[in-house]
Protein backbone atom coordinates (compact mmCIF):
# COMPACT_ATOMS: atom_id res chain seq x y z
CA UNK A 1 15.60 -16.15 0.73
CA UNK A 2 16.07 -12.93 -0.33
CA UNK A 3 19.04 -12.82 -3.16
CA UNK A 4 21.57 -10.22 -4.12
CA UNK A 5 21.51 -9.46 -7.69
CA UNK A 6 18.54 -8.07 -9.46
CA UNK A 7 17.50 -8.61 -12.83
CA UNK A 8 17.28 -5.65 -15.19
CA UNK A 9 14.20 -3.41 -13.59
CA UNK A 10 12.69 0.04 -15.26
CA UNK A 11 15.13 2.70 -14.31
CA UNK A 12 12.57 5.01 -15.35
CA UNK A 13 10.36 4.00 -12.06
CA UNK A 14 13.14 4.05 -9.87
CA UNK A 15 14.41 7.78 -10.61
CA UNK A 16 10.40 8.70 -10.37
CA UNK A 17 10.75 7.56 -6.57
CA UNK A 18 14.44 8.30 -6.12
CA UNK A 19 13.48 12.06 -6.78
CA UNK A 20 10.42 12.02 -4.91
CA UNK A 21 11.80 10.62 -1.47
CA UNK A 22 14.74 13.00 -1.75
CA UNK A 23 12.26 15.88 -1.11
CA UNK A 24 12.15 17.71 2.21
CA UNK A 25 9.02 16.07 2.93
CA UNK A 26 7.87 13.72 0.82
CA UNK A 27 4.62 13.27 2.76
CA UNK A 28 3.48 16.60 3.32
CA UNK A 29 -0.29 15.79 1.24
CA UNK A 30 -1.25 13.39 4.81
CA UNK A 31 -1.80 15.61 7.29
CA UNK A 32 -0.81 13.91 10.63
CA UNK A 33 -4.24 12.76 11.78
CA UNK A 34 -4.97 11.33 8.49
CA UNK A 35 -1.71 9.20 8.75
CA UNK A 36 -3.03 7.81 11.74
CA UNK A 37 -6.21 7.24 10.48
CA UNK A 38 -4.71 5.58 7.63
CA UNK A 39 -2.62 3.13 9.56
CA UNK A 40 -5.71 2.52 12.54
CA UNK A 41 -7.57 1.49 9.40
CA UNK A 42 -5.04 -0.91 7.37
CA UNK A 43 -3.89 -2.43 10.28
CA UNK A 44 -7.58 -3.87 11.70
CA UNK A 45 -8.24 -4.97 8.35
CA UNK A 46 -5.14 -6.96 7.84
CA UNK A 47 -5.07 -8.38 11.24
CA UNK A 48 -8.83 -9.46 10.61
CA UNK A 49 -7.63 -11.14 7.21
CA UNK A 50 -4.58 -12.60 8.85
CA UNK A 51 -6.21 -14.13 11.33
CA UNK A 52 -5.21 -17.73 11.64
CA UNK A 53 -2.81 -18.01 8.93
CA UNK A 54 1.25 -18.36 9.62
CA UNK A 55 2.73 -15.40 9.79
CA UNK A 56 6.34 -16.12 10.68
CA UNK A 57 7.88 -14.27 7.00
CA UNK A 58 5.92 -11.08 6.47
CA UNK A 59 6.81 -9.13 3.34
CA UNK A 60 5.85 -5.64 1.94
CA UNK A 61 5.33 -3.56 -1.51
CA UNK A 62 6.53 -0.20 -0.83
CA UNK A 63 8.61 1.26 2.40
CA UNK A 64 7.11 4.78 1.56
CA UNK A 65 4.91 4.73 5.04
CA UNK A 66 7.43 3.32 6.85
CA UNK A 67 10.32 6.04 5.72
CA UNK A 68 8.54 8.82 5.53
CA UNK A 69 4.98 8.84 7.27
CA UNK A 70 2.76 7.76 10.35
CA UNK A 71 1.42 5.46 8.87
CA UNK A 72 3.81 2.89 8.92
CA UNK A 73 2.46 -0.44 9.09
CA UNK A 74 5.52 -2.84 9.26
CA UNK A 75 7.05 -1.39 12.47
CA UNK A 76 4.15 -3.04 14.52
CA UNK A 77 1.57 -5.15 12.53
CA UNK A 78 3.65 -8.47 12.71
CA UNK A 79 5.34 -8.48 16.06
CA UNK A 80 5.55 -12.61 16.18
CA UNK A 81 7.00 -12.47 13.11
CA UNK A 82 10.49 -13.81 12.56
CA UNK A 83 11.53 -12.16 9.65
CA UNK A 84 9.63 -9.09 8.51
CA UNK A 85 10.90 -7.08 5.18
CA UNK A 86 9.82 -4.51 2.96
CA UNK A 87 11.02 -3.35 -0.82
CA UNK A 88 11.23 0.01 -2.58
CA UNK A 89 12.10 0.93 -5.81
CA UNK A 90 13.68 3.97 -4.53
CA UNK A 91 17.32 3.29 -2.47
CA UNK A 92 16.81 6.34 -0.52
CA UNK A 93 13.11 4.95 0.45
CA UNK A 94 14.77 1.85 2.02
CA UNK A 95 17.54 3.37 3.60
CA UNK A 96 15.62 5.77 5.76
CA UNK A 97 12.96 3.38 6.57
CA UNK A 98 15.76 0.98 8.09
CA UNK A 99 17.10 3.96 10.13
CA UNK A 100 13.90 4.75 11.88
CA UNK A 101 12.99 1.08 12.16
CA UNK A 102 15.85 -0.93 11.79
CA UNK A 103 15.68 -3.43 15.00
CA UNK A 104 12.35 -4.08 13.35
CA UNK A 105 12.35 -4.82 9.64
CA UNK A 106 14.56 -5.37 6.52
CA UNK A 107 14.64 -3.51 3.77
CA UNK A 108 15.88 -4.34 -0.42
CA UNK A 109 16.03 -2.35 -3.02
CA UNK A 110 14.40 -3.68 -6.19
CA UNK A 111 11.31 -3.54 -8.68
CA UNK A 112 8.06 -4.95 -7.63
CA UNK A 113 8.12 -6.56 -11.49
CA UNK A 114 11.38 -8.57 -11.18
CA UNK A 115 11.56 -9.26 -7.14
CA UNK A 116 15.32 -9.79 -6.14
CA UNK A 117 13.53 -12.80 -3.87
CA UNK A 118 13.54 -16.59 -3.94
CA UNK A 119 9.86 -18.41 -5.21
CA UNK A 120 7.73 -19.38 -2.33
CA UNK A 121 9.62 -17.11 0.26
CA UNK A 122 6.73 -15.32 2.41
CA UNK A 123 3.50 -16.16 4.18
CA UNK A 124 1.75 -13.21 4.24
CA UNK A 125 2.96 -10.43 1.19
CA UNK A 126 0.83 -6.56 2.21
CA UNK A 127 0.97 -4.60 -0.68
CA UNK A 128 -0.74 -1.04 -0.19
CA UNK A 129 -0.97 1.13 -3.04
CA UNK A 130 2.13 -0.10 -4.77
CA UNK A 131 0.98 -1.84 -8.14
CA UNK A 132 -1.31 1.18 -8.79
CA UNK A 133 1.39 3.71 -9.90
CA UNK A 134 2.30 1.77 -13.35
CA UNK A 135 1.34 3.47 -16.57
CA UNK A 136 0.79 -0.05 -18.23
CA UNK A 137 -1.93 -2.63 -17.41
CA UNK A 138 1.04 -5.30 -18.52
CA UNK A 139 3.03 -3.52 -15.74
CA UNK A 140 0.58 -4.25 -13.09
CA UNK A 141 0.01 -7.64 -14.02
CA UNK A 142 3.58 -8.57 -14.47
CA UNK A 143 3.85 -7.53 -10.07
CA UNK A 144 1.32 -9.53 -9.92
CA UNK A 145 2.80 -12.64 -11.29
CA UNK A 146 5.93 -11.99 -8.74
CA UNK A 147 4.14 -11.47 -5.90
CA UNK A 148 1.83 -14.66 -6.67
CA UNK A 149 5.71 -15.84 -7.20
CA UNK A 150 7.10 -15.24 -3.89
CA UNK A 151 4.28 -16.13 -1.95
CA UNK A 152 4.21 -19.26 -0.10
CA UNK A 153 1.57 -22.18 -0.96
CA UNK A 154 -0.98 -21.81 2.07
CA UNK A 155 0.54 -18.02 2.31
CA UNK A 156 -1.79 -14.81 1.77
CA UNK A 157 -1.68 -11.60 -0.24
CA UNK A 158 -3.19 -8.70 0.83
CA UNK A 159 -3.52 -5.82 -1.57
CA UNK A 160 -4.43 -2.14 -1.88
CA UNK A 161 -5.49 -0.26 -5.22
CA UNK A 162 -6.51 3.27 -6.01
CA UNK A 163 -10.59 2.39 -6.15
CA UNK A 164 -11.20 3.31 -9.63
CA UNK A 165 -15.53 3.92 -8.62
CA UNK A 166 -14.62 6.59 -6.63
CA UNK A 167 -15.71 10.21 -8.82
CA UNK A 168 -12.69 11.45 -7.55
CA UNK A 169 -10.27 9.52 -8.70
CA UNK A 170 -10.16 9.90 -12.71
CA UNK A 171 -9.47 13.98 -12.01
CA UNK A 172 -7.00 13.03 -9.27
CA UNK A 173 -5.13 10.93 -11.69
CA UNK A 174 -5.20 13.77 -14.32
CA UNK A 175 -3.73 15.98 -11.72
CA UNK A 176 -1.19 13.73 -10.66
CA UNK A 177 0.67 14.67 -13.86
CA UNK A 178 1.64 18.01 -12.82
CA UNK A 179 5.05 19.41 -11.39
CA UNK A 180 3.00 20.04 -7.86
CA UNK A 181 1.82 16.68 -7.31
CA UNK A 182 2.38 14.60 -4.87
CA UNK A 183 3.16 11.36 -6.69
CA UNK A 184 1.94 10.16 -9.94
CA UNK A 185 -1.14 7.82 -10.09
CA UNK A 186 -1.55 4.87 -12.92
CA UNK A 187 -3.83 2.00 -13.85
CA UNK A 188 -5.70 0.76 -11.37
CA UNK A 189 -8.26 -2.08 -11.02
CA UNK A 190 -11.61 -1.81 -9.76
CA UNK A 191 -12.20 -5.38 -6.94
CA UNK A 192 -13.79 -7.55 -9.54
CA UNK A 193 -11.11 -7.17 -12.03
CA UNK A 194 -8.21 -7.41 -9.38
CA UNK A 195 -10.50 -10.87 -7.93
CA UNK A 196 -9.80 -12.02 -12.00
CA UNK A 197 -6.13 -11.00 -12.67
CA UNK A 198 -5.34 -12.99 -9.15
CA UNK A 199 -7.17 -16.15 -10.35
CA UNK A 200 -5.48 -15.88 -13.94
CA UNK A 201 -1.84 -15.88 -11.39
CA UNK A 202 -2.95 -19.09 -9.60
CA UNK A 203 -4.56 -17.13 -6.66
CA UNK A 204 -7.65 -17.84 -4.92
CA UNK A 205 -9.64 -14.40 -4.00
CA UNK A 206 -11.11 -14.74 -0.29
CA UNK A 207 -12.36 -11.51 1.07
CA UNK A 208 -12.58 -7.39 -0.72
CA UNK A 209 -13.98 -4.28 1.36
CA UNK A 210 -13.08 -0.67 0.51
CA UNK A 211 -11.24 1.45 2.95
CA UNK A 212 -10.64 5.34 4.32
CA UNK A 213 -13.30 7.33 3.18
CA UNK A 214 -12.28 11.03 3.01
CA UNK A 215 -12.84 12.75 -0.11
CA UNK A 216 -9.21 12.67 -1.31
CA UNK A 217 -8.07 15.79 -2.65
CA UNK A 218 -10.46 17.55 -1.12
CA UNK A 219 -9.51 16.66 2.02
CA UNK A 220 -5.62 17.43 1.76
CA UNK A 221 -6.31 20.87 0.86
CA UNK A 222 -8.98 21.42 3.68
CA UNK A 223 -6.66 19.37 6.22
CA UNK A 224 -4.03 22.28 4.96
CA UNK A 225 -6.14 25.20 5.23
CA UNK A 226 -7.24 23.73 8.96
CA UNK A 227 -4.11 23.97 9.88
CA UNK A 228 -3.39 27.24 8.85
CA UNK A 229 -5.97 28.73 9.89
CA UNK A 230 -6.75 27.22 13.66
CA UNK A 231 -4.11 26.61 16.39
CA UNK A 232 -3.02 23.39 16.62
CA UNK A 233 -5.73 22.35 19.05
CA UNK A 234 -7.97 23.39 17.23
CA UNK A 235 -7.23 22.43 13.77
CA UNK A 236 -6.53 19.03 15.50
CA UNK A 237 -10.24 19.09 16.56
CA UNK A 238 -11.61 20.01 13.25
CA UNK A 239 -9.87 17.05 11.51
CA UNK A 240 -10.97 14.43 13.84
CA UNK A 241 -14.16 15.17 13.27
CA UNK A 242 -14.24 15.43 9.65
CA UNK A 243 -12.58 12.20 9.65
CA UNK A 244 -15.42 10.73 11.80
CA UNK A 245 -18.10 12.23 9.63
CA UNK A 246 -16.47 10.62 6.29
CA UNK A 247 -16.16 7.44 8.02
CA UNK A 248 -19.77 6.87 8.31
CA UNK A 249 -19.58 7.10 5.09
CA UNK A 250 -17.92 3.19 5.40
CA UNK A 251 -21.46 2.04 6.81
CA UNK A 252 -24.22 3.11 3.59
CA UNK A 253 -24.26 1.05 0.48
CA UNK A 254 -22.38 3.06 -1.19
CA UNK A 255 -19.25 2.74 0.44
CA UNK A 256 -17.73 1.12 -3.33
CA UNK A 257 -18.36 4.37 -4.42
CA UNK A 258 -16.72 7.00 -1.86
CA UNK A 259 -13.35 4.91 -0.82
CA UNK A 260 -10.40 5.87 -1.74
CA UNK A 261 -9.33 2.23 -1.53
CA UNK A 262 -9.93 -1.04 -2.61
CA UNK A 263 -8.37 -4.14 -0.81
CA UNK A 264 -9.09 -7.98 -1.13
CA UNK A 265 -7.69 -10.68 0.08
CA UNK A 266 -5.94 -13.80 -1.74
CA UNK A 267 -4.58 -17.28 -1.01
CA UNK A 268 -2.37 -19.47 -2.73
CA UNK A 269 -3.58 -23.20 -2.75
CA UNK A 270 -1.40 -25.35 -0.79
CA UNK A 271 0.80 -27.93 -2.47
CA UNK A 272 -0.15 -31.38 -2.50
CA UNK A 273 3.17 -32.23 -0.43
CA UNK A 274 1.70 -29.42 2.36
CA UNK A 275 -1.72 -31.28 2.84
């Protein structure tokens, strides 16, 4: 399934990621809380999506979470699962993320536009905030075409973007260029457009919804201050409930607009041999 060489990737992306997970905390921006939060969230939604489909080969985007974070998702989403592997562009990413879970997952090294995998290889692919980090629309679409690639007929993709209607996110993106940032932040698609680019790779969209709704930014720099100035009780206190407060925020009609994320849900149409 999954094969040994690569083809020739962007060596530009990897060193971007290399140099980020060889900080001393690559994951400072999430406080904690948030990470929790963060994983509570993606993990009801996927299991809602999943629901019903075969989920024996389970395959995912980015090992960031799961290296770094607590808000790892592969660790414990999938237990059934017989084989259950993730990818990062970033060696370092992948390496750590097998040593805190490696009874649990498997881990490559390769570039989410030329996947070092076989065609028709996984049921269910979860890719969270991966394919929004590309400079280049082409470069987005061309993951696109591998994961639709890789993905077994009957099989589901599950994806994550930056939400591109949220007021925040055009000045976070700005930002993101600068020495200080976190990570940088790239072309993104808004749900309609991201329902059309998986139709024009054979995909058939099934479900969207928009997910964690703290004011991002804002949030990691009053998260930060909390903490600083509160004991830890405390600050723990005044995060939860800002975090409950924002997510009421999921329930008003304008939940398109104050997400920080938007994820839909895609099939690939069974062969005729599978029917």
């Amino acid at each position: 399934m999954i094969e040994r060489g690569q083809r020739s990737g962007s060596n530009l992306n990897q060193r971007v990621w290399e140099r980020l997970s060889g900080r001393q905390k690559p994951s400072w921006y999430l406080d904690p809380i948030t990470a929790r939060q963060k994983r509570e969230t993606h993990s009801h939604i996927m299991r809602k999506w999943a629901q019903g489909m075969p989920a024996e080969r389970i395959f995912k985007t980015d090992l960031f979470e799961e290296a770094f974070g607590e808000d790892s998702l592969l660790d414990s989403l999938f237990p059934e699962a017989g084989l259950v592997c993730g990818m990062d562009a970033a060696h370092s990413a992948s390496k750590i993320a097998l040593q805190r879970h490696g009874r649990k997952i498997q881990a490559l090294t390769c570039d989410v536009r030329d996947l070092a995998v076989r065609d028709s290889s996984f049921d269910i692919i979860l890719s969270t905030s991966t394919l929004d980090h590309f400079d280049r629309r082409a470069d987005f679409l061309r993951a696109l075409v591998e994961l639709a690639r890789i993905l077994k007929p009957g099989g589901l993709l599950i994806i994550t973007l930056d939400n591109p209607w949220n007021p925040l996110y055009y000045p976070l993106r700005w930002l993101s260029g600068g020495k200080k940032a976190p990570f940088p932040l790239g072309y993104t698609a808004s749900a309609r457009q991201l329902e059309i680019d998986l139709a024009a790779v054979g995909l058939q969209p099934q479900k969207r919804d928009w997910l964690i709704h703290n004011p991002r930014g804002v949030s990691t720099l009053l998260f930060l201050a909390l903490r600083k100035a509160l004991p830890p009780r405390a600050a723990d206190a005044g995060i939860r409930l800002v975090l409950a407060a924002c997510e009421q925020l999921s329930r008003l009609p304008t939940r398109a607009l104050t997400a920080c994320f938007t994820a839909v849900a895609a099939t690939k149409p069974s062969s005729p041999s599978s029917r």
